[in-house]
PDB file of N, CA and C in Angstrom:
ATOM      1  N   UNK A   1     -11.061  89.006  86.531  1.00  0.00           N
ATOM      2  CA  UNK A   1     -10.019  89.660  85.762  1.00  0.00           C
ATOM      3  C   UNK A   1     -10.005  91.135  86.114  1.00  0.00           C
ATOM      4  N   UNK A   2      -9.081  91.412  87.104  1.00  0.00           N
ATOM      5  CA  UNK A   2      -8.898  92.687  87.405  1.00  0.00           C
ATOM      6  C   UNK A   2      -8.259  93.758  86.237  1.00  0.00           C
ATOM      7  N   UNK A   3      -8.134  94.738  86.569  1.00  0.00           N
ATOM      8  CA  UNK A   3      -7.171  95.943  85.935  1.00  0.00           C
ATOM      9  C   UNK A   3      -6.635  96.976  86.387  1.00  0.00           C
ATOM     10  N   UNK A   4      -5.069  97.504  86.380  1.00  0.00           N
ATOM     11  CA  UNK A   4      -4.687  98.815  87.309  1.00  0.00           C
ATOM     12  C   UNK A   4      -5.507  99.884  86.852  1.00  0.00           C
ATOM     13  N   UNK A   5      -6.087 100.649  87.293  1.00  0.00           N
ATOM     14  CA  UNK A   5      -6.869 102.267  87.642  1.00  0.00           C
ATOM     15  C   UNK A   5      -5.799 103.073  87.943  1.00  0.00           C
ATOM     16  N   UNK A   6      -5.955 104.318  87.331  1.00  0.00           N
ATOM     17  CA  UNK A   6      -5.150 105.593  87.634  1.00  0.00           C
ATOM     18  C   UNK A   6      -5.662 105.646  88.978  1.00  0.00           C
ATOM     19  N   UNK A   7      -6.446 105.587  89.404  1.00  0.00           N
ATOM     20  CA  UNK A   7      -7.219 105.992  91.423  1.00  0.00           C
ATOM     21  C   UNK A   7      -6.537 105.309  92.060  1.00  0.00           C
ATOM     22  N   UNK A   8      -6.665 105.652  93.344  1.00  0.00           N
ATOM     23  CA  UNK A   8      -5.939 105.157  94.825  1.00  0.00           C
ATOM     24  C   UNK A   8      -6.856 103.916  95.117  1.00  0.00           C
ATOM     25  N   UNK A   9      -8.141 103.739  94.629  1.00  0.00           N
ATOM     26  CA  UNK A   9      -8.751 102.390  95.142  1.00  0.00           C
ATOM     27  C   UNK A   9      -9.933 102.345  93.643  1.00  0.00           C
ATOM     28  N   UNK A  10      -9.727 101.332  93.323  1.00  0.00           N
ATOM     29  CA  UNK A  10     -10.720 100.582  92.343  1.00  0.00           C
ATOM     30  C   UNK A  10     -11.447  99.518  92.883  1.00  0.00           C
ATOM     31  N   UNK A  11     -12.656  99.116  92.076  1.00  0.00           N
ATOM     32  CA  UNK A  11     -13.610  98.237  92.252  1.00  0.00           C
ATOM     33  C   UNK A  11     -13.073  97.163  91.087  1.00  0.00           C
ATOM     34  N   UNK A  12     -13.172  96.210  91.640  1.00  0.00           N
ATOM     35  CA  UNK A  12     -12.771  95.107  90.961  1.00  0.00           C
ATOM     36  C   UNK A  12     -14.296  94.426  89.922  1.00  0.00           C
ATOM     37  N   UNK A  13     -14.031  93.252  89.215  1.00  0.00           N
ATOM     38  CA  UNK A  13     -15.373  92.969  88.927  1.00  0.00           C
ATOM     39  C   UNK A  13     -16.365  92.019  90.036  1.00  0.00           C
ATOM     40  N   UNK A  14     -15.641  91.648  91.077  1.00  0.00           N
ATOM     41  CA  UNK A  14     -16.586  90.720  92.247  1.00  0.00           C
ATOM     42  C   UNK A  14     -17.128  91.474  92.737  1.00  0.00           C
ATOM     43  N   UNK A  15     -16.829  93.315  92.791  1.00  0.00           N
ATOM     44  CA  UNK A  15     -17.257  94.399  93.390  1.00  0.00           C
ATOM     45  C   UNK A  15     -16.648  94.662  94.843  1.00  0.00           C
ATOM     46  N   UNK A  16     -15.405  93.868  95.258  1.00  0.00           N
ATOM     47  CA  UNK A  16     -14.152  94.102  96.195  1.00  0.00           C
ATOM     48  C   UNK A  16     -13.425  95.406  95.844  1.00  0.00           C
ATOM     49  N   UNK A  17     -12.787  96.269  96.730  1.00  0.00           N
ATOM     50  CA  UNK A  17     -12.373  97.709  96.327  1.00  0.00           C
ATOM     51  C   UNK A  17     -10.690  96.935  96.818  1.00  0.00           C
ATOM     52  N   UNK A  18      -9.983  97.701  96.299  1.00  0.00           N
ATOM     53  CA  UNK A  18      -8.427  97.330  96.227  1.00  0.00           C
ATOM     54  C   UNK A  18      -7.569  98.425  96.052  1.00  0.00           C
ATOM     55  N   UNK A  19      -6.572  98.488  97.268  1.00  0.00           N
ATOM     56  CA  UNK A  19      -5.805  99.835  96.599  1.00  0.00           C
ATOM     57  C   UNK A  19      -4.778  99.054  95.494  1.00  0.00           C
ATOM     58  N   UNK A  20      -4.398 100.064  94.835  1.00  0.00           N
ATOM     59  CA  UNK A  20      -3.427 100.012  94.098  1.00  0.00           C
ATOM     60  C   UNK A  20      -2.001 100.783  94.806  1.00  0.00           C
ATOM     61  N   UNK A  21      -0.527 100.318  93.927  1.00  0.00           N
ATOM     62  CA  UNK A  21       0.442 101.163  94.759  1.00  0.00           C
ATOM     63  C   UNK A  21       0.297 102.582  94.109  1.00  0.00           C
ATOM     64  N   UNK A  22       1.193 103.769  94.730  1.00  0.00           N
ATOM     65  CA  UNK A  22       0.790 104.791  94.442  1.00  0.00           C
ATOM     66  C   UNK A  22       2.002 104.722  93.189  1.00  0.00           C
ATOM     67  N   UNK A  23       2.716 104.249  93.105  1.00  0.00           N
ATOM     68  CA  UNK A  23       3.616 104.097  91.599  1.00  0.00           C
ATOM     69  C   UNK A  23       2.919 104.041  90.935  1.00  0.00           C
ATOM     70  N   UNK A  24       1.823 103.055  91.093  1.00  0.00           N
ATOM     71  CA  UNK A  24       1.471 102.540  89.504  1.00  0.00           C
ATOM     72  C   UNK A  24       0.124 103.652  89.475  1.00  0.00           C
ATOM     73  N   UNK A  25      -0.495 104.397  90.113  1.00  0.00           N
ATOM     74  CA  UNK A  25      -1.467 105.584  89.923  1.00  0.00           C
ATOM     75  C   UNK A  25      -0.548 107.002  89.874  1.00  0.00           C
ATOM     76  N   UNK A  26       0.409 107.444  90.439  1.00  0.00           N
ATOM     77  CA  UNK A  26       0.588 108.255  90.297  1.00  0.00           C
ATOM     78  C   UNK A  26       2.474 108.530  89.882  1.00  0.00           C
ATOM     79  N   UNK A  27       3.106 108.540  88.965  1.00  0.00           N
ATOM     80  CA  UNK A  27       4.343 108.495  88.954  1.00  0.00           C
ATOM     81  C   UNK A  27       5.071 108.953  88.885  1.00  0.00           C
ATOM     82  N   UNK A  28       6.514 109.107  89.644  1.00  0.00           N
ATOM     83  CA  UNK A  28       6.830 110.642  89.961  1.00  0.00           C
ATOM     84  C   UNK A  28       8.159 110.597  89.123  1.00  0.00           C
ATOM     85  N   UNK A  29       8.617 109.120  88.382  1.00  0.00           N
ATOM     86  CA  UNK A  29       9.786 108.830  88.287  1.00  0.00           C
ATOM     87  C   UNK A  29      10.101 109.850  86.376  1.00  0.00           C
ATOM     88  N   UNK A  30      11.559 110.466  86.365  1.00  0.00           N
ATOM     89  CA  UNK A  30      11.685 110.831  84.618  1.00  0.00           C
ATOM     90  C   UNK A  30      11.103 109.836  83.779  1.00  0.00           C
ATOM     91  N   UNK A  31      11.101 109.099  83.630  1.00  0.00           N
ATOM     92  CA  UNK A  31      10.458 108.355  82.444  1.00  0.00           C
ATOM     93  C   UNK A  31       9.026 107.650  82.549  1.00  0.00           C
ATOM     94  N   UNK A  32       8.453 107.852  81.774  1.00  0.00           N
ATOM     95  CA  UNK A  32       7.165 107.027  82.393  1.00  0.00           C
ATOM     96  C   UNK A  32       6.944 107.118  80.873  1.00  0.00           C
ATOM     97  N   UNK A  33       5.907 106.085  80.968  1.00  0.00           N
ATOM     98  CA  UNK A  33       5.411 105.412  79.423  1.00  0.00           C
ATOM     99  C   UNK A  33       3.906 105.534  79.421  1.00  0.00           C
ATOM    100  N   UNK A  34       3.135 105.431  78.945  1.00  0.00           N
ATOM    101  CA  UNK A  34       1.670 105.556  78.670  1.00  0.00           C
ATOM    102  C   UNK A  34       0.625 104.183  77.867  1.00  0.00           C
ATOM    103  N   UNK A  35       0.232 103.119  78.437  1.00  0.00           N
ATOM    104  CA  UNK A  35      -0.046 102.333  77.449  1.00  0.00           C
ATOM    105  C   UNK A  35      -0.875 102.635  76.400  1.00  0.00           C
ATOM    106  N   UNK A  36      -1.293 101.952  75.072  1.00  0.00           N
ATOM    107  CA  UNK A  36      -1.849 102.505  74.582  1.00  0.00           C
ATOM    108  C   UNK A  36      -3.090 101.123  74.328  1.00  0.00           C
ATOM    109  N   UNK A  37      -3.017 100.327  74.800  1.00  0.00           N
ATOM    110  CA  UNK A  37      -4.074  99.355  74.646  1.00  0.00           C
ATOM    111  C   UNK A  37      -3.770  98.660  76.060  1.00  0.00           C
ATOM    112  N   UNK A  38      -4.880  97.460  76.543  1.00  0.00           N
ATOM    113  CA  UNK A  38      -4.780  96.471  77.722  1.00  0.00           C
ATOM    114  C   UNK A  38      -3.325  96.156  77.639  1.00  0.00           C
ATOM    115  N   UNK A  39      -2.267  96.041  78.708  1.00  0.00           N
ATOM    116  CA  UNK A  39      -1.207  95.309  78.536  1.00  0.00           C
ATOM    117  C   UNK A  39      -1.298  94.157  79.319  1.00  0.00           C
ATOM    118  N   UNK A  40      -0.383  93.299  78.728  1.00  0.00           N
ATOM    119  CA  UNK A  40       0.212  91.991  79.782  1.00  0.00           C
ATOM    120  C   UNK A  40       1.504  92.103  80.733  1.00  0.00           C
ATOM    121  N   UNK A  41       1.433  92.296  81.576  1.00  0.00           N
ATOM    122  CA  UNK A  41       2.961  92.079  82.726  1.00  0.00           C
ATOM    123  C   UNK A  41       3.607  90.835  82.626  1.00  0.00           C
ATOM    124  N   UNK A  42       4.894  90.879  81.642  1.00  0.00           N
ATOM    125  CA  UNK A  42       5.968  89.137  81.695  1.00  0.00           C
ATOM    126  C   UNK A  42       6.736  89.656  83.119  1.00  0.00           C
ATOM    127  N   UNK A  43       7.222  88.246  82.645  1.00  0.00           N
ATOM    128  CA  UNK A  43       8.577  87.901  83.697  1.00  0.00           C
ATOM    129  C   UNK A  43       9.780  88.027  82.868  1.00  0.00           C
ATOM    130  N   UNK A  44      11.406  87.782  83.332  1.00  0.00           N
ATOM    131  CA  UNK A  44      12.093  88.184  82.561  1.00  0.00           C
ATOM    132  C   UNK A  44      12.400  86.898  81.679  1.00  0.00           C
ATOM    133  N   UNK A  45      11.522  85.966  81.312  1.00  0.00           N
ATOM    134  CA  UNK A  45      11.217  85.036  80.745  1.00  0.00           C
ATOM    135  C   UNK A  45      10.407  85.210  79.865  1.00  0.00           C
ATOM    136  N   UNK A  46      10.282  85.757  79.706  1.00  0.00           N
ATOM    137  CA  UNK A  46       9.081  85.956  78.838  1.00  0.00           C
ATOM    138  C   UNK A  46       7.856  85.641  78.892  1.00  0.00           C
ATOM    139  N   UNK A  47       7.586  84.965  79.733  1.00  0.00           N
ATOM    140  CA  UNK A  47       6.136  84.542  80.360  1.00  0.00           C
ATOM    141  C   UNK A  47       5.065  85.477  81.168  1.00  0.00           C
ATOM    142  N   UNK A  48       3.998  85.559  80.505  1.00  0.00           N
ATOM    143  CA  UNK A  48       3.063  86.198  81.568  1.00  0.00           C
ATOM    144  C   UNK A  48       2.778  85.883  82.365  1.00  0.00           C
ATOM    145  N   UNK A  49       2.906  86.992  83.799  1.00  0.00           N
ATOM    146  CA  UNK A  49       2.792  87.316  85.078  1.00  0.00           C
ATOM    147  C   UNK A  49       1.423  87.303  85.455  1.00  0.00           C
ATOM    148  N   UNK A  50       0.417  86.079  85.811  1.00  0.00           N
ATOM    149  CA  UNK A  50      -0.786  86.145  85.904  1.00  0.00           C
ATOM    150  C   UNK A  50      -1.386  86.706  87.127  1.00  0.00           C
ATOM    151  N   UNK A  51      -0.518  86.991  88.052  1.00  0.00           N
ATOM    152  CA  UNK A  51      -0.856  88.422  89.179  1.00  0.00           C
ATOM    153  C   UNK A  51       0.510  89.246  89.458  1.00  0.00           C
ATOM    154  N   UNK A  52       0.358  90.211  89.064  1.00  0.00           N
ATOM    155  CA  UNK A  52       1.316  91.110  88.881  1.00  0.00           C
ATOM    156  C   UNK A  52       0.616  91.988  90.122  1.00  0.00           C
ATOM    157  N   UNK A  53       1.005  92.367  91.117  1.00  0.00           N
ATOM    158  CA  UNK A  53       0.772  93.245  92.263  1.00  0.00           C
ATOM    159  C   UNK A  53      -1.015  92.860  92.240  1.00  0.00           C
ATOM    160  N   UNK A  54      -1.356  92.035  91.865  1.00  0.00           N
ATOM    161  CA  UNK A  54      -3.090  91.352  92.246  1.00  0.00           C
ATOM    162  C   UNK A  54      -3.559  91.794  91.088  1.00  0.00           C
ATOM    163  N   UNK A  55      -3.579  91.585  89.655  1.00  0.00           N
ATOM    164  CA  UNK A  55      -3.948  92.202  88.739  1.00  0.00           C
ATOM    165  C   UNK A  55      -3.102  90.997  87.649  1.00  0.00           C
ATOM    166  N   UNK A  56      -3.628  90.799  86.785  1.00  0.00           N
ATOM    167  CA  UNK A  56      -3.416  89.877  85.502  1.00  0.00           C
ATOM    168  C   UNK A  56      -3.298  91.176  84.317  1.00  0.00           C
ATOM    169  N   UNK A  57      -3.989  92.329  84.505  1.00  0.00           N
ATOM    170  CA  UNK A  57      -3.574  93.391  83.200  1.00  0.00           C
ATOM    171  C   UNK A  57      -3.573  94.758  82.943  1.00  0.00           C
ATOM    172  N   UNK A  58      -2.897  94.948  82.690  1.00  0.00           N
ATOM    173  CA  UNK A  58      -2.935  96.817  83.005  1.00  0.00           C
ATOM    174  C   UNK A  58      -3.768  97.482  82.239  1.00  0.00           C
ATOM    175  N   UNK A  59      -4.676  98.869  82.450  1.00  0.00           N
ATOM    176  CA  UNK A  59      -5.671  98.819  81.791  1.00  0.00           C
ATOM    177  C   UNK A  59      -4.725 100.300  80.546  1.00  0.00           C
ATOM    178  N   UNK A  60      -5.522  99.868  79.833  1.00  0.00           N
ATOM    179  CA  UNK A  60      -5.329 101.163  78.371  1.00  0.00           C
ATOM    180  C   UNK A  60      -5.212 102.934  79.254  1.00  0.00           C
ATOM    181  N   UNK A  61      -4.288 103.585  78.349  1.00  0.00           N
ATOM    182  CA  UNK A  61      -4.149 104.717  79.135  1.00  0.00           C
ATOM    183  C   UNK A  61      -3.621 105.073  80.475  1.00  0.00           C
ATOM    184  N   UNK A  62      -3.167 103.981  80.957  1.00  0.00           N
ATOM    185  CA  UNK A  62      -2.222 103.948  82.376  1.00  0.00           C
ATOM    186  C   UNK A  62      -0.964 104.908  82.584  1.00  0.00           C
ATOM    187  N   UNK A  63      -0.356 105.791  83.397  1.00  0.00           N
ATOM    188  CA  UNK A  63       0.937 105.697  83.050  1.00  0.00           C
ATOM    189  C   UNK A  63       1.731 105.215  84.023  1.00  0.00           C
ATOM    190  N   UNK A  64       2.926 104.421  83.471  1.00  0.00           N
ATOM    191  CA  UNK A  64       4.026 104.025  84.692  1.00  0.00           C
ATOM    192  C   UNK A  64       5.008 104.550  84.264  1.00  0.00           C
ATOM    193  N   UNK A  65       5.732 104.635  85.532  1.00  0.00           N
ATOM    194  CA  UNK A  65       7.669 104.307  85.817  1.00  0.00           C
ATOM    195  C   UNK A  65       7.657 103.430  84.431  1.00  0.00           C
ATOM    196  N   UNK A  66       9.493 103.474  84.125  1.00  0.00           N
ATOM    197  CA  UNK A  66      10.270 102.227  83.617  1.00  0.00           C
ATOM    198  C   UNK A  66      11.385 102.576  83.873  1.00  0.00           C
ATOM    199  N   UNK A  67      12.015 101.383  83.887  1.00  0.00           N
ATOM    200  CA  UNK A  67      13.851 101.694  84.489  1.00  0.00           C
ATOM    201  C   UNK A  67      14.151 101.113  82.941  1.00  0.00           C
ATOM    202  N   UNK A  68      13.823 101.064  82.007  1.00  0.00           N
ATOM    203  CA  UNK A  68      14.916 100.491  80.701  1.00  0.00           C
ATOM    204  C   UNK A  68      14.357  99.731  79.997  1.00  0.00           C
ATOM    205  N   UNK A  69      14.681  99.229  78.998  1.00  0.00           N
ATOM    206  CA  UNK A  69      14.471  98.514  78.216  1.00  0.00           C
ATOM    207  C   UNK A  69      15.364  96.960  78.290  1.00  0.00           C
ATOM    208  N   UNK A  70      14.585  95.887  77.671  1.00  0.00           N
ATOM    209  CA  UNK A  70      15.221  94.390  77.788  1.00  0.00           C
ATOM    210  C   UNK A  70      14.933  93.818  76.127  1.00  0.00           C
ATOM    211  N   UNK A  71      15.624  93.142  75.922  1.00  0.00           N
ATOM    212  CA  UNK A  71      15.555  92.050  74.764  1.00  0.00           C
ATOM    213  C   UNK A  71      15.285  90.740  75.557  1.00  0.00           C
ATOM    214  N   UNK A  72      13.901  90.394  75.429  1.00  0.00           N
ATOM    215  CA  UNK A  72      13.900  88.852  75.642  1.00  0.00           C
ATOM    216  C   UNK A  72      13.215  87.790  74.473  1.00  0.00           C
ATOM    217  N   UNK A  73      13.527  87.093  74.359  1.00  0.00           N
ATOM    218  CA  UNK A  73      13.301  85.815  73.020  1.00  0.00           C
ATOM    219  C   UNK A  73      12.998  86.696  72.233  1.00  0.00           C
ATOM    220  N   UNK A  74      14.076  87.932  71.814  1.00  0.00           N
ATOM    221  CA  UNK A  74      13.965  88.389  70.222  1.00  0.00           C
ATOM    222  C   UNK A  74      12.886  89.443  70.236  1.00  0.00           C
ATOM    223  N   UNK A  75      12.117  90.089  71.324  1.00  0.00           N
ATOM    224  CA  UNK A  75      11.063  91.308  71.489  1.00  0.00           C
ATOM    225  C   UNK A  75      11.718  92.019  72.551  1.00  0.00           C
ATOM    226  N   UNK A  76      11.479  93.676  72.638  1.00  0.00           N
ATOM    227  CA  UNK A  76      11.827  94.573  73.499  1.00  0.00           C
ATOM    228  C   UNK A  76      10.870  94.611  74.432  1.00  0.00           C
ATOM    229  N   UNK A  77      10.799  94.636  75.488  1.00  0.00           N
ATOM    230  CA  UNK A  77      10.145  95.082  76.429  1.00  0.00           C
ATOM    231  C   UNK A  77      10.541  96.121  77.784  1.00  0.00           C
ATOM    232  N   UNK A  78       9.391  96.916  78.265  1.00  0.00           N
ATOM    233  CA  UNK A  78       9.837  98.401  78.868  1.00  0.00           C
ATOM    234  C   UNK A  78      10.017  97.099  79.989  1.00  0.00           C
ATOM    235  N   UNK A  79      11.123  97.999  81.309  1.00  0.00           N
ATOM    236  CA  UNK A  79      11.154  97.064  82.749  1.00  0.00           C
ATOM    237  C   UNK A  79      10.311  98.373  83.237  1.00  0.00           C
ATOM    238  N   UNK A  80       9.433  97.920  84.223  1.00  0.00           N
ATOM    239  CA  UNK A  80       7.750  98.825  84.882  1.00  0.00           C
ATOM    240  C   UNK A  80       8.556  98.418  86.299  1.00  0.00           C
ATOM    241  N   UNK A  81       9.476  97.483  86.810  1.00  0.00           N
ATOM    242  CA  UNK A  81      10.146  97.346  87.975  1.00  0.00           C
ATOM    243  C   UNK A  81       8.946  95.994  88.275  1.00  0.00           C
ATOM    244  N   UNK A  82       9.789  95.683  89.735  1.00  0.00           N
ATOM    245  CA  UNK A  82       9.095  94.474  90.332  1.00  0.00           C
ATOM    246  C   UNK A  82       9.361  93.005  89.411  1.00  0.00           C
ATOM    247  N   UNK A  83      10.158  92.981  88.688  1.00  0.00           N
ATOM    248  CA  UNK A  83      10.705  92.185  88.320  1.00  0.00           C
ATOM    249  C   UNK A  83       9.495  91.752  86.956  1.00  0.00           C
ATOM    250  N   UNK A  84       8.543  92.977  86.787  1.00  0.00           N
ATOM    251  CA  UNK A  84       7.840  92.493  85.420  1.00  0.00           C
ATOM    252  C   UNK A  84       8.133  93.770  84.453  1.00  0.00           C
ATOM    253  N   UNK A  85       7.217  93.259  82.885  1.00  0.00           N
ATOM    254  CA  UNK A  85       8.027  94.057  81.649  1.00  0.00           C
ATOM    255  C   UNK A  85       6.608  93.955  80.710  1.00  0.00           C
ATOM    256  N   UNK A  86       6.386  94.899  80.493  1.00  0.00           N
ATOM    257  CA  UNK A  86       5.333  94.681  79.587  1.00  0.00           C
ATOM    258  C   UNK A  86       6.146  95.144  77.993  1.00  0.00           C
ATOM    259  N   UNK A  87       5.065  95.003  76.487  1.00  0.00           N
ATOM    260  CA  UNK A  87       6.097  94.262  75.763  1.00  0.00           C
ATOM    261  C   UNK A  87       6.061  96.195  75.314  1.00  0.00           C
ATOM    262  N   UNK A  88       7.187  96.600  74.364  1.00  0.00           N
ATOM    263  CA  UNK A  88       6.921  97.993  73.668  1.00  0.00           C
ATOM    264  C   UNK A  88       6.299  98.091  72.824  1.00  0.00           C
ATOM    265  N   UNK A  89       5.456  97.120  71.781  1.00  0.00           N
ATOM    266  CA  UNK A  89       4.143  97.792  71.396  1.00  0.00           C
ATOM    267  C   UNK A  89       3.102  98.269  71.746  1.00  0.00           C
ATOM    268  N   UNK A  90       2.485  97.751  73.174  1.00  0.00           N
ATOM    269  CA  UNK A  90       1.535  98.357  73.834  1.00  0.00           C
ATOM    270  C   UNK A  90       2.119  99.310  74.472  1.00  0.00           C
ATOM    271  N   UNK A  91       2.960 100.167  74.193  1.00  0.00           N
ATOM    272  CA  UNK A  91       3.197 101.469  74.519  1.00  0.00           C
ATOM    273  C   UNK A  91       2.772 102.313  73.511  1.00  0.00           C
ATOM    274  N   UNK A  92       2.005 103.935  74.070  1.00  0.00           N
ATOM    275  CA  UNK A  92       1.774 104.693  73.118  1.00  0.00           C
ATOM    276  C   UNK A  92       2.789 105.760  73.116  1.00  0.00           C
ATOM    277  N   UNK A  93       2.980 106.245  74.770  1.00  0.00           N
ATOM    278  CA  UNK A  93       3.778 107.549  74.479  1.00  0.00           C
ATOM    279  C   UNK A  93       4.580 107.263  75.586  1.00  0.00           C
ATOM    280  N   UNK A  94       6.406 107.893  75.582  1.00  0.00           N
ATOM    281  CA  UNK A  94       7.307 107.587  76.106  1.00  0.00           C
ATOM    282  C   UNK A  94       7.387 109.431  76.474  1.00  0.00           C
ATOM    283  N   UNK A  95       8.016 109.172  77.562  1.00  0.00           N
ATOM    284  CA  UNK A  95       8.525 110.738  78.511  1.00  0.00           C
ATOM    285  C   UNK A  95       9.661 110.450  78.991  1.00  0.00           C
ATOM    286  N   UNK A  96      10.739 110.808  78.820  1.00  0.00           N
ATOM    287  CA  UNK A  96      11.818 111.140  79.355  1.00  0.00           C
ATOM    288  C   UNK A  96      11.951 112.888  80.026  1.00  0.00           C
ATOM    289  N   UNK A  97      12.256 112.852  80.993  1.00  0.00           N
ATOM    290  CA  UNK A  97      12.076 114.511  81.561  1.00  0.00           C
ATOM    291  C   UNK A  97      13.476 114.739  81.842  1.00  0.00           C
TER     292      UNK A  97
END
């Protein structure tokens, strides 16, 4: 069970090093969100994305991109791009610039 890292390369738990993209460590885009606990990456189904860019969960304190917001089965969720959405309660802090 991996997790995204703010760093350019993390250690996984098998002890394999992995880059991450530089979106998801470093983000250059106006809006970016901040999680505020582990998140889950859905699909626009609502289903969790059990490797989302090689990773099953984003770790607490992350920040990403989002292009918008979605209503799916009746919950909001931020779009992080790549065709996944994590949900808006595990968001802590929103930036619009």
């Amino acid at each position: 069970m991996g997790s995204i890292s703010q760093g350019k390369k993390i250690t996984q738990l098998d002890g394999s090093k992995k880059s991450v993209k530089a979106s998801l460590s470093m983000p250059r885009g106006k809006n970016t969100i901040t999680l505020r606990n582990i998140a889950y990456p859905y699909n626009s189904k609502g289903n969790r994305i059990s490797n989302y860019l090689g990773f099953n969960c984003i770790k607490k304190g992350t920040v990403l991109n989002y292009y918008g917001t979605k209503k799916i089965n009746g919950k909001m969720y931020y779009d992080i791009g790549n065709g996944a959405y994590v949900n808006i309660t595990d968001v802590e802090k929103i930036t619009n610039k």
